[in-house]
Protein backbone atom coordinates (compact mmCIF):
# COMPACT_ATOMS: atom_id res chain seq x y z
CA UNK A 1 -0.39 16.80 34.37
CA UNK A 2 -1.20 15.69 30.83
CA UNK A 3 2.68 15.08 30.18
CA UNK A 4 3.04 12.99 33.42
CA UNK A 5 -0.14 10.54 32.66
CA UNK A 6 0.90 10.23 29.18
CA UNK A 7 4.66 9.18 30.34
CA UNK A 8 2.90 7.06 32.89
CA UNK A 9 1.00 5.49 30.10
CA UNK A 10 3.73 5.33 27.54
CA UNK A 11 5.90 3.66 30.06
CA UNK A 12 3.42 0.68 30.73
CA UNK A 13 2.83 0.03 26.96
CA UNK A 14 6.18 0.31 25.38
CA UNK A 15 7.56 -2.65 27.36
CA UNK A 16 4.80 -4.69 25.77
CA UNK A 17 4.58 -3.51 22.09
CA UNK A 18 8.18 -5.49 22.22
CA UNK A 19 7.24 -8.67 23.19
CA UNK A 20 7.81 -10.78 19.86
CA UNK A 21 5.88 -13.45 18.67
CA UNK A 22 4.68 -16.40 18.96
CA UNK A 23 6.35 -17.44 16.29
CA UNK A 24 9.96 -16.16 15.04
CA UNK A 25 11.48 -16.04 11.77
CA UNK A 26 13.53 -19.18 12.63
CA UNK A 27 13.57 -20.18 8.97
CA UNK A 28 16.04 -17.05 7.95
CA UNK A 29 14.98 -14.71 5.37
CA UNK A 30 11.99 -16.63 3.84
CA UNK A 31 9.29 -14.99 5.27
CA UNK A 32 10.74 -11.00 4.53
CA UNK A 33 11.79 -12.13 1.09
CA UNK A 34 7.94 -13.37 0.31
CA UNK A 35 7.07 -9.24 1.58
CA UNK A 36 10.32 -7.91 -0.80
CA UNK A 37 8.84 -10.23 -3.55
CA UNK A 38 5.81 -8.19 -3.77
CA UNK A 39 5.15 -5.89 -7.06
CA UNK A 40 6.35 -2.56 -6.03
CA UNK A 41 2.92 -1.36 -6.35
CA UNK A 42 1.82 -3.83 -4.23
CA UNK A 43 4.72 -3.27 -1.49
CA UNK A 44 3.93 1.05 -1.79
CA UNK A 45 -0.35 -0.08 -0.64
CA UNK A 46 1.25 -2.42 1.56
CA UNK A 47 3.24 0.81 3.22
CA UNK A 48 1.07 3.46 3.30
CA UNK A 49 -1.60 1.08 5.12
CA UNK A 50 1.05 0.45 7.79
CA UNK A 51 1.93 3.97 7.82
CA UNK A 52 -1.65 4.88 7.97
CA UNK A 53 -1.81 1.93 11.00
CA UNK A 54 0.84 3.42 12.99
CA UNK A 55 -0.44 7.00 12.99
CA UNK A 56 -3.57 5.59 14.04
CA UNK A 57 -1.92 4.14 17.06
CA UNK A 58 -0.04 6.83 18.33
CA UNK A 59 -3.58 8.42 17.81
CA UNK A 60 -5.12 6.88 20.01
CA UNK A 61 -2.78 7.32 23.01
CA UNK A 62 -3.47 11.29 23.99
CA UNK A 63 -7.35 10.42 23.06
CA UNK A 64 -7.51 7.32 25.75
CA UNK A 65 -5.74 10.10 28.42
CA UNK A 66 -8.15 12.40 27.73
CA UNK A 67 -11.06 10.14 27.92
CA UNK A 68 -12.25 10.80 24.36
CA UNK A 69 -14.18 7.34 23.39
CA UNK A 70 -15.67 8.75 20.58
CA UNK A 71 -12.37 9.99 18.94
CA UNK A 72 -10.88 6.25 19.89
CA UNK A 73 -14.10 4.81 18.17
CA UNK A 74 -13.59 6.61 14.82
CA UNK A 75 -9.98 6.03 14.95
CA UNK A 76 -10.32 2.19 15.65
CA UNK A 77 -13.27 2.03 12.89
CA UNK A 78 -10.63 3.30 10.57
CA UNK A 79 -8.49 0.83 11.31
CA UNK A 80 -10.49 -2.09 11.13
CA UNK A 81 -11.47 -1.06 7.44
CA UNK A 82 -7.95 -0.45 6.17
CA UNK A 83 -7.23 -3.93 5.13
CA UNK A 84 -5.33 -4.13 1.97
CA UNK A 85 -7.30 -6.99 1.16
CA UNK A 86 -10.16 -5.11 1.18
CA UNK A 87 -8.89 -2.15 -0.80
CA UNK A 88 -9.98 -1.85 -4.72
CA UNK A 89 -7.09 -4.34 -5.50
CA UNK A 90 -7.17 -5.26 -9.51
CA UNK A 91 -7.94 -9.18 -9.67
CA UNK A 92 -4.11 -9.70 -10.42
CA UNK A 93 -2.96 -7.96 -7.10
CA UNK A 94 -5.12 -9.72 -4.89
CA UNK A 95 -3.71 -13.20 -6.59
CA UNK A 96 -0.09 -12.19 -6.16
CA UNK A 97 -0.73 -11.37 -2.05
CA UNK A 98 -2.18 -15.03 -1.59
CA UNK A 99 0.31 -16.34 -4.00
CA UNK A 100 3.46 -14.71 -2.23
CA UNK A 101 2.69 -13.92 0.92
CA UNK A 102 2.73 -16.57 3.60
CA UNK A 103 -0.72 -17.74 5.43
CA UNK A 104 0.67 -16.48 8.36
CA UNK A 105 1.23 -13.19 7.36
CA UNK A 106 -2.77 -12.89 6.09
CA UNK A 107 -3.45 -14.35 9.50
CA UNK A 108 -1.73 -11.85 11.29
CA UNK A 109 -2.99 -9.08 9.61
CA UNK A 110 -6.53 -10.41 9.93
CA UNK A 111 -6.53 -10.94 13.59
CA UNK A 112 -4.66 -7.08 13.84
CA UNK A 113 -7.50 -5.78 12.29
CA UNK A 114 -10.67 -8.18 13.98
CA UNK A 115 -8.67 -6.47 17.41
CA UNK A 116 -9.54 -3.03 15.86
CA UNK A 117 -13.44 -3.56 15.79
CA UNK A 118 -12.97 -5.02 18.89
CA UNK A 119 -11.36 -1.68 20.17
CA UNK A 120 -14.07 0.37 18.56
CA UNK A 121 -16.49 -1.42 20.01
CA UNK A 122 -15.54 -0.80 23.57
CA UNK A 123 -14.93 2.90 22.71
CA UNK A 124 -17.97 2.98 21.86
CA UNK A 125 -19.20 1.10 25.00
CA UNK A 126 -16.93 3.49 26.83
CA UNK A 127 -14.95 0.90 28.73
CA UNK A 128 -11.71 2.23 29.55
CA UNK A 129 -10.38 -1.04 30.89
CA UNK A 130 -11.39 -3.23 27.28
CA UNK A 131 -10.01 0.09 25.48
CA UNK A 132 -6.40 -0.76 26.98
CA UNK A 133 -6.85 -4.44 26.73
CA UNK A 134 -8.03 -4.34 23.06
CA UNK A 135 -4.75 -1.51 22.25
CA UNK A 136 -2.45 -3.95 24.31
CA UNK A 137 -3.60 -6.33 22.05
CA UNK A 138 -3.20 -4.56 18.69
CA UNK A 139 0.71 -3.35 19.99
CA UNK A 140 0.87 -7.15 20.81
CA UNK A 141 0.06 -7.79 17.39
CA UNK A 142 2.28 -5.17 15.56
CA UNK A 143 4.96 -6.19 17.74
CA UNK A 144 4.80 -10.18 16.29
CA UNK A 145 3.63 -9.31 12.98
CA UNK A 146 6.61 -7.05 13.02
CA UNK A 147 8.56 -9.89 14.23
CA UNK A 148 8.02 -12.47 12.16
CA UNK A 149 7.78 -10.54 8.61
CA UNK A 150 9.69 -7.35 8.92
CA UNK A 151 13.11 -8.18 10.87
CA UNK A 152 14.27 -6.78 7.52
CA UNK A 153 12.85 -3.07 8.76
CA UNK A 154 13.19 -3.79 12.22
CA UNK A 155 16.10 -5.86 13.04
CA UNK A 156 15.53 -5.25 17.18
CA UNK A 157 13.08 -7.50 16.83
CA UNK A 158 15.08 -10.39 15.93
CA UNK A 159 15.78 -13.17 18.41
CA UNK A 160 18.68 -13.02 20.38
CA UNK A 161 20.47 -16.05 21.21
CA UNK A 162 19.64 -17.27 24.45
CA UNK A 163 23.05 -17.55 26.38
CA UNK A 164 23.70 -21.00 28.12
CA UNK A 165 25.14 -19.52 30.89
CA UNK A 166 22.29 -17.00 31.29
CA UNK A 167 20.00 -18.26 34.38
CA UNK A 168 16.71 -16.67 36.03
């Protein structure tokens, strides 16, 4: 039974976590070059927070199926805190992220992680409906970050040309 609900559930949110952004990286490489730019030091935080992110994530799918608030909670709490901005950066790393990085890309990253509290809080509330909303929203946000940033890592997400003869 567990398999089938969490196929059920994997099935709904997939199809959304690849919905791209609201922007695109119309502008060619700019925007991945200003994340390749970074000190590797820099780019190996950068990383291992995203890798940290994405285990989170996948996390939090068998705990929603189970009903396990508290586990989503902790997990979402985690998240929220993770920002590299927030890490113990030295006084020159912190300078080189708002120096090289785009706006957009701190923007992103900001909203990723105010949708994280968000999600904790609920968990905590134990609202299973806001949990999915608030997890939509943080695939949502991957998804576009993702998009607009990291085509370099994950080329599927770059727009396709929209073919003229192409109607709905």
């Amino acid at each position: 039974m567990k398999n089938i609900i969490t196929v059920i559930l994997l099935s709904l949110l997939i199809p959304g976590m690849s919905f791209g952004a609201d922007e695109h990286n119309h502008d060619g490489d700019k925007k991945t070059v200003a994340v390749e730019a970074l000190s590797p030091d820099l780019r190996i935080l950068l990383s291992r927070e995203m890798q940290a992110l994405q285990s989170g994530m996948m996390a939090i799918i068998p705990a929603y199926i189970s009903g396990n608030w508290g586990e989503i909670e902790s997990i979402a709490g985690k998240m929220k805190r993770s920002y590299i901005l927030k890490q113990s950066l030295t006084d020159a790393q912190i300078k080189e992220m708002h120096t090289i990085l785009p706006s957009g890309f701190i923007e992103k990253d900001q909203r990723f992680h105010y949708l994280a509290g968000m999600l904790e809080h609920a968990a905590k509330a134990e609202k299973p409906e806001l949990i999915n909303f608030y997890f939509s929203e943080m695939t949502r946000s991957c998804a576009s970050c993702h998009s607009t940033f990291a085509t370099h890592k994950f080329p599927a997400l770059l727009p396709r040309e929209k073919d003229p003869d192409h109607r709905h």
